[in-house]
C-alpha atoms as a PDB file:
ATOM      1  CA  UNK A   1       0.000   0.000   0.000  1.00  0.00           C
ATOM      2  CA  UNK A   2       2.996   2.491   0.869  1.00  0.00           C
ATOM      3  CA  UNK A   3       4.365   1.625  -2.817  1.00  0.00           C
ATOM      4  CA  UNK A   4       1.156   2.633  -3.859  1.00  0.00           C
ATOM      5  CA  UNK A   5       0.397   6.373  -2.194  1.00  0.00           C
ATOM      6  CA  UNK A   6       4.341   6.834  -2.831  1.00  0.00           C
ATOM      7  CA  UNK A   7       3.815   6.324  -6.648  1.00  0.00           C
ATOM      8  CA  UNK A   8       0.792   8.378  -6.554  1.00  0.00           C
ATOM      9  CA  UNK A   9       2.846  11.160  -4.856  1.00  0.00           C
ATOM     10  CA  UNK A  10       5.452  10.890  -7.201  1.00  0.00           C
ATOM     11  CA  UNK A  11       3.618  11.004 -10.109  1.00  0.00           C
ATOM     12  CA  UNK A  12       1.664  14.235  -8.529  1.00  0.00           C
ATOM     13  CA  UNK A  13       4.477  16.029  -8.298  1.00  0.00           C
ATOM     14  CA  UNK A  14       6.056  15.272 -11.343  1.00  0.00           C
ATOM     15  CA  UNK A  15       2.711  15.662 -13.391  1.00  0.00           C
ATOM     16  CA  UNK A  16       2.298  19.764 -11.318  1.00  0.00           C
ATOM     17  CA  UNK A  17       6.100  20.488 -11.969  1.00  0.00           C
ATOM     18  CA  UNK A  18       5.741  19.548 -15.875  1.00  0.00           C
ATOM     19  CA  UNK A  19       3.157  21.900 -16.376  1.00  0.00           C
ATOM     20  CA  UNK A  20       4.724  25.265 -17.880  1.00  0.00           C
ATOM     21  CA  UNK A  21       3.822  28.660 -16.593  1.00  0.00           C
ATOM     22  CA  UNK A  22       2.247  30.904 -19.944  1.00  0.00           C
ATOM     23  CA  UNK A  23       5.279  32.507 -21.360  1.00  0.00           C
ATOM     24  CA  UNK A  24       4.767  36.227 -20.648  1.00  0.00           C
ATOM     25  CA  UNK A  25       6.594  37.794 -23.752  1.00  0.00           C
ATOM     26  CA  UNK A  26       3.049  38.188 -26.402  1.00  0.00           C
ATOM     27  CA  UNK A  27       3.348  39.700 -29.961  1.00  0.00           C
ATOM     28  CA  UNK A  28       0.164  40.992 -31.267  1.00  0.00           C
ATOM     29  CA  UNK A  29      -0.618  43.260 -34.177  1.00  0.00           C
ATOM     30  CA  UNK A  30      -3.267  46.276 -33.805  1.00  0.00           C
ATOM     31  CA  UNK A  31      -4.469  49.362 -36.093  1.00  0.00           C
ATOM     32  CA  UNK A  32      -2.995  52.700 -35.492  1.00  0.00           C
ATOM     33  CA  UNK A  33      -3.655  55.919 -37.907  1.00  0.00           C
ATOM     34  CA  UNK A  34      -0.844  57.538 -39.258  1.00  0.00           C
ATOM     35  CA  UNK A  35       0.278  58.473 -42.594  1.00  0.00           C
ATOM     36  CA  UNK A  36       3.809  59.000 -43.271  1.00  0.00           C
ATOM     37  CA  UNK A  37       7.367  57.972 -42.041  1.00  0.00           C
ATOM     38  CA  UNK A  38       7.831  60.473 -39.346  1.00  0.00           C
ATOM     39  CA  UNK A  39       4.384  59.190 -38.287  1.00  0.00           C
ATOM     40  CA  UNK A  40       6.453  55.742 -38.243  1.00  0.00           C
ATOM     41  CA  UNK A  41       8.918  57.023 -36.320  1.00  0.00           C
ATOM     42  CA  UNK A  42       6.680  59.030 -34.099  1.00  0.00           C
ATOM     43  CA  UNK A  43       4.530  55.921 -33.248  1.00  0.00           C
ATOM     44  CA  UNK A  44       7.239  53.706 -32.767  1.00  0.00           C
ATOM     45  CA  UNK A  45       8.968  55.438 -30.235  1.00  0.00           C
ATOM     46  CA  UNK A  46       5.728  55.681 -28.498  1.00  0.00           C
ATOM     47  CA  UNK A  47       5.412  52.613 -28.097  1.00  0.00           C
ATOM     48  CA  UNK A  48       9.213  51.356 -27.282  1.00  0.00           C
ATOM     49  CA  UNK A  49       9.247  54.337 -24.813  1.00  0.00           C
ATOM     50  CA  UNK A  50       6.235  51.841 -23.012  1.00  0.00           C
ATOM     51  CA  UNK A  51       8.376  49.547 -19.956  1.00  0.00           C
ATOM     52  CA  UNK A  52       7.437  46.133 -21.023  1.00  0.00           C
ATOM     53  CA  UNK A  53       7.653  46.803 -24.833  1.00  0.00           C
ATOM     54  CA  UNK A  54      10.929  44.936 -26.906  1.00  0.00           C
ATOM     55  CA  UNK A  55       9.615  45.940 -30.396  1.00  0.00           C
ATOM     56  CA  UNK A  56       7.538  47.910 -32.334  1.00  0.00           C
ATOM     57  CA  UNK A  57       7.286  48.073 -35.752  1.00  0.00           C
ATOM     58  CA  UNK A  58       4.434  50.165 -37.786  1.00  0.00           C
ATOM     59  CA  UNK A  59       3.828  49.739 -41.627  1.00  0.00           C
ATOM     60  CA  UNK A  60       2.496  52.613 -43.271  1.00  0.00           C
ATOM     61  CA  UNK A  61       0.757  51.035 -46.109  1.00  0.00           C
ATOM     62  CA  UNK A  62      -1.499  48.808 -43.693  1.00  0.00           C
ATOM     63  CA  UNK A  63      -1.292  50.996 -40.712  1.00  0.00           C
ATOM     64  CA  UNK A  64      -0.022  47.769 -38.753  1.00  0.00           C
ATOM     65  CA  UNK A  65       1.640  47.935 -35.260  1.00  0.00           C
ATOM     66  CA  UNK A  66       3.315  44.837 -34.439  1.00  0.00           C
ATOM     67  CA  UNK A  67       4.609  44.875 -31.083  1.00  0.00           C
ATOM     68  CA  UNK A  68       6.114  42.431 -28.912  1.00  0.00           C
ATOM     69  CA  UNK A  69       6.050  42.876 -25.059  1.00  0.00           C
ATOM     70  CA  UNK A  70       6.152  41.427 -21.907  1.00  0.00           C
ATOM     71  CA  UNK A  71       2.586  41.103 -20.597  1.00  0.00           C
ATOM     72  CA  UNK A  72       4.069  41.177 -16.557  1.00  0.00           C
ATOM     73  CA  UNK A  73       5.380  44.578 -17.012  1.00  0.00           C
ATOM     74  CA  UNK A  74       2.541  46.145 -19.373  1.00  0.00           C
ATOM     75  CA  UNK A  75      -0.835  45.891 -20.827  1.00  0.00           C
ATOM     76  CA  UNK A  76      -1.933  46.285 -24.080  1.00  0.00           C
ATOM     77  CA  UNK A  77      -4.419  48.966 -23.319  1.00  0.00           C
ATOM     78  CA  UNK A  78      -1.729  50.735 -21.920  1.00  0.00           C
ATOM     79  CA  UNK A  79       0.627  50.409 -25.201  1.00  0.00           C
ATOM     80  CA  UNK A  80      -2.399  51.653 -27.150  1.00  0.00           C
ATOM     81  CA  UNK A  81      -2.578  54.663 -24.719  1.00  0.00           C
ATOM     82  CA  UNK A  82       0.924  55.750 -25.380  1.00  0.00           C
ATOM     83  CA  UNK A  83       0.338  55.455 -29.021  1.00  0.00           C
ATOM     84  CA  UNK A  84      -2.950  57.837 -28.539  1.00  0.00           C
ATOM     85  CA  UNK A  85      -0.516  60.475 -26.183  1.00  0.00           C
ATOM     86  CA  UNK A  86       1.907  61.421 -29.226  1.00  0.00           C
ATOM     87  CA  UNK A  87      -1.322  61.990 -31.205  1.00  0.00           C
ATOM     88  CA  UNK A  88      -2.587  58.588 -32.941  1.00  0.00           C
ATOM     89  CA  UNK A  89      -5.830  56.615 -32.661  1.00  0.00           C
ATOM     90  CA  UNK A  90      -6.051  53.167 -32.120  1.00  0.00           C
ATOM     91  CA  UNK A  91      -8.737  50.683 -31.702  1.00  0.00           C
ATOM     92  CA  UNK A  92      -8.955  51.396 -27.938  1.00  0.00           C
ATOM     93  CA  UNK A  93      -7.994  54.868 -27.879  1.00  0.00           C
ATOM     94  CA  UNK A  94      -8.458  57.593 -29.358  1.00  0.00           C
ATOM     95  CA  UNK A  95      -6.210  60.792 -29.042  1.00  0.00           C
ATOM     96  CA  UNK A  96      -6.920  63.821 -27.791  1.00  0.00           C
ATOM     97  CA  UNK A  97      -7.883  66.837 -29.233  1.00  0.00           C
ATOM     98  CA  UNK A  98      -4.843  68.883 -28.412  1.00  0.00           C
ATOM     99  CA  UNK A  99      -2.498  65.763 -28.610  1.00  0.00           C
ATOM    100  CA  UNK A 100      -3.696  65.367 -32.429  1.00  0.00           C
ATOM    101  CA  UNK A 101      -3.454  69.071 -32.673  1.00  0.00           C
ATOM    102  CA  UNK A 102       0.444  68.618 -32.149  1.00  0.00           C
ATOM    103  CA  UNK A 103       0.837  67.092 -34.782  1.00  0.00           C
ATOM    104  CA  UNK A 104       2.260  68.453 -38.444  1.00  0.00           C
ATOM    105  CA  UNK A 105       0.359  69.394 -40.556  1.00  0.00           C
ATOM    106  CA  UNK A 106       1.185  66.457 -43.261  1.00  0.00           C
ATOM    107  CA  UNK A 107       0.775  64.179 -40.409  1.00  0.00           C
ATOM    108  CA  UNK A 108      -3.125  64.921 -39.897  1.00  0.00           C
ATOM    109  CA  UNK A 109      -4.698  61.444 -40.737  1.00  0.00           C
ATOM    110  CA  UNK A 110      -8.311  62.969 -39.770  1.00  0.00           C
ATOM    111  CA  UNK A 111      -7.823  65.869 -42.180  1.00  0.00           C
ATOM    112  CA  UNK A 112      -6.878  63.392 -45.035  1.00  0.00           C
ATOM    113  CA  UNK A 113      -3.282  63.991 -45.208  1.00  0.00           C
ATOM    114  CA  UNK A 114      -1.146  62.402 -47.235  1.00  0.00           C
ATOM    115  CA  UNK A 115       2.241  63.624 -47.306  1.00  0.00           C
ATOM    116  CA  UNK A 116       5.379  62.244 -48.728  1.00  0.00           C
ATOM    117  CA  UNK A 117       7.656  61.539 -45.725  1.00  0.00           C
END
């Protein structure tokens, strides 16, 4: 019988040790508006700027940010929100009046910009 509940135990413990805690590091893609490469830039450093956040990497033609962060540190809301500070909208945030305001002129996604930078 003690052969028995010792197996059991063993088997217990091995089975709860083998199970893997969810890796933390995520890489998503989300929508942010923007129109030109010093939008790129802009939006980028946004989001790297964000503790938690290892890349970020906007595409102009899709208007694509891929980012890849560590979900213990930060939460994609608040990646999104630093995006929306510096001026851009993204599917959980919009920015700001006077944050959008700050922004050039060719830059003005709202106002149908489409500059060449």
């Amino acid at each position: 019988m003690k052969k028995i509940l010792l197996i059991i135990a063993v088997f217990t413990y091995t089975a709860s040790y083998a199970q893997k805690k969810e890796d933390p590091i995520k890489e998503t893609v989300f929508k942010v508006e923007g129109v030109c490469g010093m939008c790129e830039k802009r939006i980028e450093e946004a989001a790297l700027r964000t503790k938690g956040v290892k890349l970020a990497d906007w595409d102009k033609k899709t208007k694509d940010l891929k980012v890849v962060y560590n979900s213990e540190k930060v939460k994609l809301e608040e990646i999104q929100l630093a995006v929306s500070v510096v001026g851009h909208d993204t599917p959980t945030t919009q920015a700001d009046s006077a944050s959008y305001a700050k922004l050039p002129d060719c830059c003005r996604y709202r106002d149908g910009a489409n500059c060449g930078h």
